[in-house]
N, C-alpha and C. Protein backbone atom coordinates (compact mmCIF):
# COMPACT_ATOMS: atom_id res chain seq x y z
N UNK A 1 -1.39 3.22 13.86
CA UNK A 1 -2.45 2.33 13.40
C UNK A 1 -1.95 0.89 13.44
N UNK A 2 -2.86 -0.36 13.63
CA UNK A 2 -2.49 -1.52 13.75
C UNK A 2 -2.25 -2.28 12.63
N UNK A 3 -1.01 -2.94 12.13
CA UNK A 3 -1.00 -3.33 10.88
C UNK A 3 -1.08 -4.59 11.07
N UNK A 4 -1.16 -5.68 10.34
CA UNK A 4 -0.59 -7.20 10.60
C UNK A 4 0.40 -7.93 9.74
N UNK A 5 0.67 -6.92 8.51
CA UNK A 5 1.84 -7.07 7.50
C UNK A 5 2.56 -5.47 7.11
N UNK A 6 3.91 -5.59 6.64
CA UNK A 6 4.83 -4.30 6.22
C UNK A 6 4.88 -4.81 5.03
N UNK A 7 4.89 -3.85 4.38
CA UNK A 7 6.03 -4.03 3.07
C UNK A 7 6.52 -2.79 2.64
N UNK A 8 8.14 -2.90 2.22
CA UNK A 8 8.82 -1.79 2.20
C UNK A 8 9.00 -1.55 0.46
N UNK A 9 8.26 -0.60 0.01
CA UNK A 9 8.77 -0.73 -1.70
C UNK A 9 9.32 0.48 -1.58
N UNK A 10 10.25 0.97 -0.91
CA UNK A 10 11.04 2.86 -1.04
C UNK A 10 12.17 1.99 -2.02
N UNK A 11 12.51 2.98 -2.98
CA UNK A 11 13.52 2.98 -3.55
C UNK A 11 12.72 2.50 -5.28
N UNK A 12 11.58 1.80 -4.92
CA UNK A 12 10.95 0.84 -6.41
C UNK A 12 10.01 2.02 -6.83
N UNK A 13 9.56 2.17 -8.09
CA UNK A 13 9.10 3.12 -8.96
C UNK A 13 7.85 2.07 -9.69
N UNK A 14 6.82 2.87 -9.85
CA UNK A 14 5.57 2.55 -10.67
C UNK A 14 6.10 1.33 -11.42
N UNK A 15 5.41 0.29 -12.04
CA UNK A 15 5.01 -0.10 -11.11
C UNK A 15 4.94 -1.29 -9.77
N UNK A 16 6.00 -1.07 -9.65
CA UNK A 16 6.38 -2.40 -8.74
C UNK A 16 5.58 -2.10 -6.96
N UNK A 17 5.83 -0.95 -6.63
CA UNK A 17 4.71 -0.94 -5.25
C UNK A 17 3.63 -1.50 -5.37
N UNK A 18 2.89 -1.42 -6.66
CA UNK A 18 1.65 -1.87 -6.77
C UNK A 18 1.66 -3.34 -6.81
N UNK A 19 2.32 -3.99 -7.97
CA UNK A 19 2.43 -5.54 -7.82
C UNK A 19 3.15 -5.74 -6.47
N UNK A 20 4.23 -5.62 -6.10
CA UNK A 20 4.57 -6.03 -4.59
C UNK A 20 3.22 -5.77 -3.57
N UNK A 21 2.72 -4.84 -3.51
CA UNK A 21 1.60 -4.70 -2.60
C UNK A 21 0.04 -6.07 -3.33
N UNK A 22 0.08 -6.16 -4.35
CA UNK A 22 -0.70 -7.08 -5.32
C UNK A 22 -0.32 -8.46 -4.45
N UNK A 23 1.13 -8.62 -4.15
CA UNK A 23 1.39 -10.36 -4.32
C UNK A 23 1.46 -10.55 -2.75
N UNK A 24 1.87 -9.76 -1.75
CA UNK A 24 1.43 -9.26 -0.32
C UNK A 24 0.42 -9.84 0.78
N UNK A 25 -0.70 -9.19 -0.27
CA UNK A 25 -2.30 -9.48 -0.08
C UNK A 25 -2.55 -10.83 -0.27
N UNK A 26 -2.28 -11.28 -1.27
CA UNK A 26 -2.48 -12.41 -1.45
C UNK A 26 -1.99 -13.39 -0.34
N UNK A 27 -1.61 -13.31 0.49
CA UNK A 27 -0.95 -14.04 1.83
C UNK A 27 -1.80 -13.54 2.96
N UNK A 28 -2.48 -12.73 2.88
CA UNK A 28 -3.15 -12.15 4.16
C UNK A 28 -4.91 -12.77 3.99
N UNK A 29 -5.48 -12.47 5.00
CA UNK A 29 -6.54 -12.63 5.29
C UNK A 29 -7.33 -11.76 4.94
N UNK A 30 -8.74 -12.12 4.89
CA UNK A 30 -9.43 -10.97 4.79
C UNK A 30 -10.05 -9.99 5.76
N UNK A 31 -9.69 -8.34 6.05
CA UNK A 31 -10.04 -7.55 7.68
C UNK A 31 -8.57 -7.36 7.44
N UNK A 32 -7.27 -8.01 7.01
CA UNK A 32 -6.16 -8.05 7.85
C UNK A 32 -5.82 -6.18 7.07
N UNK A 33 -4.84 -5.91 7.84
CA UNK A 33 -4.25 -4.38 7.70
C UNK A 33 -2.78 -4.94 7.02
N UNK A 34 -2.63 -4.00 5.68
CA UNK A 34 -1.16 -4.30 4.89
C UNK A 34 -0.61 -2.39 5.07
N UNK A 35 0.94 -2.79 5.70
CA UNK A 35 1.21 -1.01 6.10
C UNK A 35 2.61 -0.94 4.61
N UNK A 36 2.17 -0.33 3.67
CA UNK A 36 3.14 -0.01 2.26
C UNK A 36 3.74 1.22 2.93
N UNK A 37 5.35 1.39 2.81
CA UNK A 37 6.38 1.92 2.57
C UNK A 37 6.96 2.68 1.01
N UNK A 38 6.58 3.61 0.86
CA UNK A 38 7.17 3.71 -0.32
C UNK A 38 7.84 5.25 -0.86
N UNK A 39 8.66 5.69 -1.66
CA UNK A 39 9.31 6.61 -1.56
C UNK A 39 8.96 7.04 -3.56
N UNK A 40 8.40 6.43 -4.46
CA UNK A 40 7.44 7.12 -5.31
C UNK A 40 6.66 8.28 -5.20
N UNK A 41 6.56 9.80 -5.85
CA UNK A 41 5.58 10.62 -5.48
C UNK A 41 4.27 9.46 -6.37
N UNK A 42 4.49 9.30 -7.65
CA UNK A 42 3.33 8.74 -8.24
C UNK A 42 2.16 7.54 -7.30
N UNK A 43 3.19 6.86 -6.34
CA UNK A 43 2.37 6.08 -5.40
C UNK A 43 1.02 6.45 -4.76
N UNK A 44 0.78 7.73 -4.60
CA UNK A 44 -0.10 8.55 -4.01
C UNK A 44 -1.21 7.97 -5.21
N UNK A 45 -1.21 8.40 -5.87
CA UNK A 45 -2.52 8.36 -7.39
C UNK A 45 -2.67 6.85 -7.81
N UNK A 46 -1.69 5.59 -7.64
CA UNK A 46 -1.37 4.86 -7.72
C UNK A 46 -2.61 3.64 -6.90
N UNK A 47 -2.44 4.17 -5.41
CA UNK A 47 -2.73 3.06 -4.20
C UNK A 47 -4.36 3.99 -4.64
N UNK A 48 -4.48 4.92 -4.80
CA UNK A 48 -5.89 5.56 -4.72
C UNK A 48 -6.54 4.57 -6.28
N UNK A 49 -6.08 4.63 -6.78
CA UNK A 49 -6.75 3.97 -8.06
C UNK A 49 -7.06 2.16 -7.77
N UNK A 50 -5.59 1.87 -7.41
CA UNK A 50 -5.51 0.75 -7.30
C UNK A 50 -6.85 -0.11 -6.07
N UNK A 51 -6.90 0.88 -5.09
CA UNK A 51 -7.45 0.56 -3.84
C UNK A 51 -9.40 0.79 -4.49
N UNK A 52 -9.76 1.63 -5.70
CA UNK A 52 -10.90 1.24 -6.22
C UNK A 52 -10.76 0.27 -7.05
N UNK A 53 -10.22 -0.13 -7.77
CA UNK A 53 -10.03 -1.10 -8.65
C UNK A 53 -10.43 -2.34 -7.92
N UNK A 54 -9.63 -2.23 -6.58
CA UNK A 54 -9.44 -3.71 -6.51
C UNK A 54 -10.47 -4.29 -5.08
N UNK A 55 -11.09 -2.92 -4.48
CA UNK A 55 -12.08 -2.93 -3.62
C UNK A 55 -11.19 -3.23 -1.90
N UNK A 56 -9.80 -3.30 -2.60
CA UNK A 56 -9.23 -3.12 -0.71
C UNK A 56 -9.47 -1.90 -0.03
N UNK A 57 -9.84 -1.14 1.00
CA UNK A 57 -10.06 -0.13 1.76
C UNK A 57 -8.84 -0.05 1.91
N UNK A 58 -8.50 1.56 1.27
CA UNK A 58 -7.05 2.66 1.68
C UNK A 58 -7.54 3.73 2.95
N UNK A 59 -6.97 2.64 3.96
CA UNK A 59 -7.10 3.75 5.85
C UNK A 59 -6.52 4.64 5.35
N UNK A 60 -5.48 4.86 4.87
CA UNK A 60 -5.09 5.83 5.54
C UNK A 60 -3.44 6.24 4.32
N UNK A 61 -3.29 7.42 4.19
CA UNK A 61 -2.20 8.08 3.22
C UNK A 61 -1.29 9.12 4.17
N UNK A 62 -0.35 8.42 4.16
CA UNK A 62 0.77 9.53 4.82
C UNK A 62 1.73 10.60 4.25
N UNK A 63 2.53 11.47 4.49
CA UNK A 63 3.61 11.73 3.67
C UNK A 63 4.59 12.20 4.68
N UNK A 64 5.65 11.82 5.09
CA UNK A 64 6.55 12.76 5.89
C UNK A 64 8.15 12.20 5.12
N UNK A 65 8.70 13.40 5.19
CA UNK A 65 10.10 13.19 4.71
C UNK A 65 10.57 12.68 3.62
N UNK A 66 9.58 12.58 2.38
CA UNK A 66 9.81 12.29 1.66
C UNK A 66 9.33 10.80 1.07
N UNK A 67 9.05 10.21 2.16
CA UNK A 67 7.88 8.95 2.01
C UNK A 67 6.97 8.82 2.64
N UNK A 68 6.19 7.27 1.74
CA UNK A 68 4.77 7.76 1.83
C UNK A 68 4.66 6.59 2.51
N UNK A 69 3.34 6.53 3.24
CA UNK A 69 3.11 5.78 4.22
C UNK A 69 1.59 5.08 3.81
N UNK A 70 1.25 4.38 3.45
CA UNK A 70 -0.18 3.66 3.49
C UNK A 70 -0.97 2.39 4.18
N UNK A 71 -2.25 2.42 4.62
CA UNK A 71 -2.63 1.38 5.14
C UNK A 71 -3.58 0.55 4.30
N UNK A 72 -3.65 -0.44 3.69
CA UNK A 72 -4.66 -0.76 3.00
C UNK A 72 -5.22 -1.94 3.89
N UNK A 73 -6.48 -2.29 4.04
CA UNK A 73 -6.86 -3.62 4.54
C UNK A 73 -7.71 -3.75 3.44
N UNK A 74 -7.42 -5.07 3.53
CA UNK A 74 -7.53 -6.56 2.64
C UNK A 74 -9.20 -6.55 2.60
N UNK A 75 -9.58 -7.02 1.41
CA UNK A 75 -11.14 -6.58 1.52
C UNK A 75 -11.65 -8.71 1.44
């Protein structure tokens, strides 16, 4: 999938993916694609809440190997 920003939060725990992905956005455009990295199981329930809350569209939820993979674009 096409991203136009990364951010890597593996290793950070609830809730810092969320504010790192929070302060992120704020640099991007609106349409733009943000691709989150993260190695939290809780991240899963996390980006789903967060992504109604805050009205960004969650493309897309991954999981392989132990991390999780997400696409959110910027609403």
């Amino acid at each position: 999938m096409h991203f136009d920003k990364e951010l890597d939060a593996r290793g950070l725990n609830c809730p810092l993916p969320i504010l790192r992905t929070k302060k992120a956005l704020t640099d991007m455009a609106s349409g733009q694609v943000l691709k989150i990295l993260a190695t939290d199981p809780g991240s899963v329930k996390d980006f789903q809440a967060f992504s109604k809350q805050t009205g960004n569209a969650l493309l897309s939820s991954e999981t392989a190997n132990a991390e999780f993979v997400f696409f959110l674009k910027k609403r």
